[in-house]
Every structure is written in C-alpha cells, then in structure tokens.
C-alpha atoms as a PDB file:
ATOM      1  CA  UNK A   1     -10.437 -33.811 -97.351  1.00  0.00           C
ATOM      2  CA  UNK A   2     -10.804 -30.527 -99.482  1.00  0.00           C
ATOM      3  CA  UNK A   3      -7.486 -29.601-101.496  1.00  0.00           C
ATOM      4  CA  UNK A   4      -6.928 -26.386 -99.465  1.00  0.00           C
ATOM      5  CA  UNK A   5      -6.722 -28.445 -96.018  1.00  0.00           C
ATOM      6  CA  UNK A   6      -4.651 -30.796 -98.125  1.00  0.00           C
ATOM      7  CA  UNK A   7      -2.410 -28.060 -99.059  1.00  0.00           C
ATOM      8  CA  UNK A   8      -2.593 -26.501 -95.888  1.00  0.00           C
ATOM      9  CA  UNK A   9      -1.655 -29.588 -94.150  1.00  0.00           C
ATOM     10  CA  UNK A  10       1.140 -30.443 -96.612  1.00  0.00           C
ATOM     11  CA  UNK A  11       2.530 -26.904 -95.962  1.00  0.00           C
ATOM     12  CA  UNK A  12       2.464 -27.163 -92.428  1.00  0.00           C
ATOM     13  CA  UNK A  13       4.195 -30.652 -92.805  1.00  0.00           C
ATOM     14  CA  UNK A  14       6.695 -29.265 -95.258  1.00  0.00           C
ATOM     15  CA  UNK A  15       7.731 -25.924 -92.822  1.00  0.00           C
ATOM     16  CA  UNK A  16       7.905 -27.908 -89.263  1.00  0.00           C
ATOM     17  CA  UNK A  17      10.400 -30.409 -91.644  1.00  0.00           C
ATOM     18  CA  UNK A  18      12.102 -27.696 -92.393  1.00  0.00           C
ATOM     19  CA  UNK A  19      12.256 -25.897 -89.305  1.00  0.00           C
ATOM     20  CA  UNK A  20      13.564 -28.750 -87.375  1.00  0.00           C
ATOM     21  CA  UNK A  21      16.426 -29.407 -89.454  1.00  0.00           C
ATOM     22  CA  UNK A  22      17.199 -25.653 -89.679  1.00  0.00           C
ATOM     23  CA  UNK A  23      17.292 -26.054 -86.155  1.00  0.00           C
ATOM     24  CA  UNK A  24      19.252 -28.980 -85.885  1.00  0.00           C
ATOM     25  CA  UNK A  25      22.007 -27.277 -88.340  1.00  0.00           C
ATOM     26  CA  UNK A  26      22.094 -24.382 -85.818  1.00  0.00           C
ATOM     27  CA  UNK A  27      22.303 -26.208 -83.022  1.00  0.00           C
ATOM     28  CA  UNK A  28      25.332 -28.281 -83.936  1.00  0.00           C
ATOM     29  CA  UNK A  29      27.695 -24.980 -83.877  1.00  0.00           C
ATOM     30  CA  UNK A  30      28.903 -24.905 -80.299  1.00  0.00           C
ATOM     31  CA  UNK A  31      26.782 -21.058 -79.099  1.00  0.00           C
ATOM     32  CA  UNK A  32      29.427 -18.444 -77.858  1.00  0.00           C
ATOM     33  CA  UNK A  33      28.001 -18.190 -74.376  1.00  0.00           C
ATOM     34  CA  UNK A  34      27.740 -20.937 -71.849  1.00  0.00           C
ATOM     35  CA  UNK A  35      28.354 -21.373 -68.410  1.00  0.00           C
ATOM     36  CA  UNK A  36      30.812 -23.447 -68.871  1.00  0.00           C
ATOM     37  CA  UNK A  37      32.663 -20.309 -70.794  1.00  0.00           C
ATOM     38  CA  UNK A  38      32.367 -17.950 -67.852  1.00  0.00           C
ATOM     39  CA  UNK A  39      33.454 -20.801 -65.142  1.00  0.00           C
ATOM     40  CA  UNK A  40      36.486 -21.637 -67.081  1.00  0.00           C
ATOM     41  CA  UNK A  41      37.594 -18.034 -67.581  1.00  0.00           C
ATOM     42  CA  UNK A  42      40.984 -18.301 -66.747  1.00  0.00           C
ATOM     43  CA  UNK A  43      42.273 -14.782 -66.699  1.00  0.00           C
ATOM     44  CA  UNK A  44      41.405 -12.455 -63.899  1.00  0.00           C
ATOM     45  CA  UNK A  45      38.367 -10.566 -64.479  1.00  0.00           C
ATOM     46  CA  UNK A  46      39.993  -7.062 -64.319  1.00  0.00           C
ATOM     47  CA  UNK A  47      42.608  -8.158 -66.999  1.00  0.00           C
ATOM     48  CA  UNK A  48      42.119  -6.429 -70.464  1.00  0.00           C
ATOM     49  CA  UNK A  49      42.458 -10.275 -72.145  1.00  0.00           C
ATOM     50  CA  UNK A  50      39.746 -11.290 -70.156  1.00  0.00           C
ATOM     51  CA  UNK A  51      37.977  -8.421 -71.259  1.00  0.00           C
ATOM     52  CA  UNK A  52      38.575  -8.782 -74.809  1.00  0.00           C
ATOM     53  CA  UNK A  53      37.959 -12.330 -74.411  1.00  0.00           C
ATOM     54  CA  UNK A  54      34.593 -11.489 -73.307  1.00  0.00           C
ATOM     55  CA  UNK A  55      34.135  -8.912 -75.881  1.00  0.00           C
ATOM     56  CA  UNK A  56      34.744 -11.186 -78.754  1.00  0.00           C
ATOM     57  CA  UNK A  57      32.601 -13.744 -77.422  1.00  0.00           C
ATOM     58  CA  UNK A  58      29.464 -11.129 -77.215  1.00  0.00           C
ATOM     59  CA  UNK A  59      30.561 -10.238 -81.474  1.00  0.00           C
ATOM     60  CA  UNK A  60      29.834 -13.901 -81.920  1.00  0.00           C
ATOM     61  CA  UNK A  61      26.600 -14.081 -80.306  1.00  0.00           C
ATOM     62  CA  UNK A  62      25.772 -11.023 -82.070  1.00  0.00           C
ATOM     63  CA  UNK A  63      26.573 -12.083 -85.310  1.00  0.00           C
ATOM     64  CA  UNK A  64      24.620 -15.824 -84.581  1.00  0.00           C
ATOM     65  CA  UNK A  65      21.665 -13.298 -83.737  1.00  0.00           C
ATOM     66  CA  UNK A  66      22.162 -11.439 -86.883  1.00  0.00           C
ATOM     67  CA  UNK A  67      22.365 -14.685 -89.026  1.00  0.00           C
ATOM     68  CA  UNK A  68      19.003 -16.139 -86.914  1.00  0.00           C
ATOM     69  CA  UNK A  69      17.170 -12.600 -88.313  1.00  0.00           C
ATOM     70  CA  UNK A  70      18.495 -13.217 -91.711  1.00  0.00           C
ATOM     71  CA  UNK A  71      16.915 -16.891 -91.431  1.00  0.00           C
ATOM     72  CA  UNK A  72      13.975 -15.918 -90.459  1.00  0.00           C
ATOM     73  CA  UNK A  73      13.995 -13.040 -93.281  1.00  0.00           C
ATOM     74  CA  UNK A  74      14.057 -15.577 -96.187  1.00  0.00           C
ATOM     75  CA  UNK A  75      11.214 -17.877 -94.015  1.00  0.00           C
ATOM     76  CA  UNK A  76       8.928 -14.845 -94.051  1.00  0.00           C
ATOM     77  CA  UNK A  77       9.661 -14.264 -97.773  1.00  0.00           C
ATOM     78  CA  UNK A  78       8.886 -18.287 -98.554  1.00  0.00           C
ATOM     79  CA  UNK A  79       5.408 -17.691 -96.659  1.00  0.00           C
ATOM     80  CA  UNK A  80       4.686 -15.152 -98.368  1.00  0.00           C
ATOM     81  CA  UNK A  81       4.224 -16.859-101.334  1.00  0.00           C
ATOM     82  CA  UNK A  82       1.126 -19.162-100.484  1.00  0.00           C
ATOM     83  CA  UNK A  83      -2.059 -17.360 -99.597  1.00  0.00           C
ATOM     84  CA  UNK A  84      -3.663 -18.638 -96.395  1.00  0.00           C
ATOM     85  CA  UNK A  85      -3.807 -17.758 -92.734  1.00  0.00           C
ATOM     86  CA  UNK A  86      -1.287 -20.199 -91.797  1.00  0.00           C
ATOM     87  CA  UNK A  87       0.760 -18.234 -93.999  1.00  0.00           C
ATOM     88  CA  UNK A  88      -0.271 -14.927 -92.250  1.00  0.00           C
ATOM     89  CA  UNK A  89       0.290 -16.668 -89.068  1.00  0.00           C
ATOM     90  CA  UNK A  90       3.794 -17.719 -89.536  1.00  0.00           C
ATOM     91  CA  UNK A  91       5.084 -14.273 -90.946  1.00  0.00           C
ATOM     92  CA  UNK A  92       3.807 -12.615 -88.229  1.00  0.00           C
ATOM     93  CA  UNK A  93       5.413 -15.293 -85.937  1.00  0.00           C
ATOM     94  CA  UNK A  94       8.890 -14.311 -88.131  1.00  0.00           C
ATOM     95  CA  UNK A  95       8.377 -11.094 -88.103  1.00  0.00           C
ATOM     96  CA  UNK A  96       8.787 -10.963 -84.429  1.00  0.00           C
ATOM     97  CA  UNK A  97      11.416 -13.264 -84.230  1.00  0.00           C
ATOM     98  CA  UNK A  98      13.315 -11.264 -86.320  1.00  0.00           C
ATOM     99  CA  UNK A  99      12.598  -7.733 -84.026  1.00  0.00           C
ATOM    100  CA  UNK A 100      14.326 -10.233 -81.308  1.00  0.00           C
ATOM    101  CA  UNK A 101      16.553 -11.078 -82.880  1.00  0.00           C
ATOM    102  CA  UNK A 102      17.747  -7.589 -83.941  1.00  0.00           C
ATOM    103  CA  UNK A 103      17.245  -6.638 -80.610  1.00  0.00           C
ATOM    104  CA  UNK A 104      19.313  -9.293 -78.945  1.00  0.00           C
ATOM    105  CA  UNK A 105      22.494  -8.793 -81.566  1.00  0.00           C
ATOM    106  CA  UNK A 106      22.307  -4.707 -80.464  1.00  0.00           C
ATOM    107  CA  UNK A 107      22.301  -5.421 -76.905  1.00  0.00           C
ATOM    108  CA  UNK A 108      25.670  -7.985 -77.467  1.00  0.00           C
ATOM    109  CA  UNK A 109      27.341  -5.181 -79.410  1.00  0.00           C
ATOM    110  CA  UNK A 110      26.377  -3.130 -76.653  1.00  0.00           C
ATOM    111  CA  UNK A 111      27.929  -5.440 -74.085  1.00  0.00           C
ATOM    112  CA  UNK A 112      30.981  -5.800 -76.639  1.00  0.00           C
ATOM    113  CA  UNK A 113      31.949  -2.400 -76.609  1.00  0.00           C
ATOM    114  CA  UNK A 114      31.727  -2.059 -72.662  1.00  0.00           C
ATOM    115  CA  UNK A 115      34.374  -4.552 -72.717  1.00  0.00           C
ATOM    116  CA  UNK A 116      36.610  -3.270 -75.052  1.00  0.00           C
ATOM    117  CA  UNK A 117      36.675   0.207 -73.459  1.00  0.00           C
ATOM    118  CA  UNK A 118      37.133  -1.703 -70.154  1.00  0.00           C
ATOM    119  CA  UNK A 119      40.087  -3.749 -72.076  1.00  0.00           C
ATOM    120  CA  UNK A 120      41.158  -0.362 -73.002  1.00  0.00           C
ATOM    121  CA  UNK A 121      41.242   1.124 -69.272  1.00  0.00           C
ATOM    122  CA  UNK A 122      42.954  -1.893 -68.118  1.00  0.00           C
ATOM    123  CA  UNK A 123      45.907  -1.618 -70.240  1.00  0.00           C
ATOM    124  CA  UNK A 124      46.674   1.565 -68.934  1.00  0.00           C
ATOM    125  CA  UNK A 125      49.149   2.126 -65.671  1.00  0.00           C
ATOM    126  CA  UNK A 126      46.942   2.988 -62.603  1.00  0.00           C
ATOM    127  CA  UNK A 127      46.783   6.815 -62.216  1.00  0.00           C
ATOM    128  CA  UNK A 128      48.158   7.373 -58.435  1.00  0.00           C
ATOM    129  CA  UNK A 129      48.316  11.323 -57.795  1.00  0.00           C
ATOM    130  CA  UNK A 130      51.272  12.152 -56.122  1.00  0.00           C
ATOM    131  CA  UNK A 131      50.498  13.353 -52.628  1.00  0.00           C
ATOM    132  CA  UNK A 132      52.987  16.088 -50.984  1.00  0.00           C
ATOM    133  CA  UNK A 133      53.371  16.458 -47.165  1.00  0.00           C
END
C-alpha cells in the first residue's frame, strides 16, 4: 500500500475512533426531551409551571445543540489540518452539521420563549369584562 492510502486509512481509523466515543460521551447525558418527559408531565398543561417546565427543558436542548456545533467546530478545525479529500469531505460533512445544529438550538429558544410568555399569561387572573343589564 502507498503511504498516502496508509495515512488516509489511518486517519479514517483514527476519526471514526474518535467519533464513536464522542458519541458515546454524549449519549450517556440523559437528552432533555423524551416521551417519557411529556407523558409524565404532571402539571396541567395550561399551568404557568408546566409551562416553564417546558420552557426550561427546550434551554437545555438548545444549549446540547449549541455544545454539538461547538464539537463539530473543533472537528472541522482538526481536518483541516491534513490535506486530502477525505479531509475536504468531512469538513464539509461538519460544516453542515454545524448549520443544523445552529438551526435546531434557534428553533428551541424559539419554542422557549413561547412558553415563558405563555407562563407569563397564565399567572395572570382571567380578564372577565363586567357585563351590565
């Protein structure tokens, strides 16, 4: 074998190593949404805790996208060091992992801040106009 299909092959080794345990280390934190957390919701769903409950759940999966996007920043950066098309090929392949990414952590704090302005709305009194006969 030629010492760049060595060193291509060694790289490609080396990255789905790391990848996998990268992966493994993410996976063992428990991910803020599940189906399991919406089932077991135990306040009403008009109630401003549920509400905030919900809201703070969508930070958390915002900020677990925003941590995947800086993962896959410092990947990019490591490939960018060796000079080959897998090289090209898996910055490209971060690249849009990290547009996801960053696109999935807006739409939570999106979804966040609908709930707290419903949490907000909640904790007022209902408005009931006064009706004269």
């Amino acid at each position: 074998m030629k010492l760049k299909n060595k060193q291509t092959l060694l790289l490609i080794i080396a990255v789905t190593i790391w990848v996998s345990v990268s992966f493994a280390a993410c996976s063992s934190s428990k991910p803020a949404f599940t189906w399991t957390f919406w089932k077991n919701l135990k306040v009403s769903k008009r109630s401003a805790a549920s509400h905030r409950t919900i809201a703070a759940s969508y930070r958390q999966s915002a900020l677990d996208y925003r941590h995947m996007a800086e993962q896959h920043e410092r990947m990019k950066a490591e490939y960018a060091e060796y000079s080959s098309d897998v090289s090209t090929v898996m910055q490209t392949h971060c690249d849009n992992l990290i547009n996801k990414f960053n696109e999935l952590a807006t739409g939570m704090e999106a979804m966040a801040k609908e709930h707290e302005g419903l949490a907000k709305l909640a904790d007022r009194p209902l408005y009931r106009p006064i009706v004269e006969f």
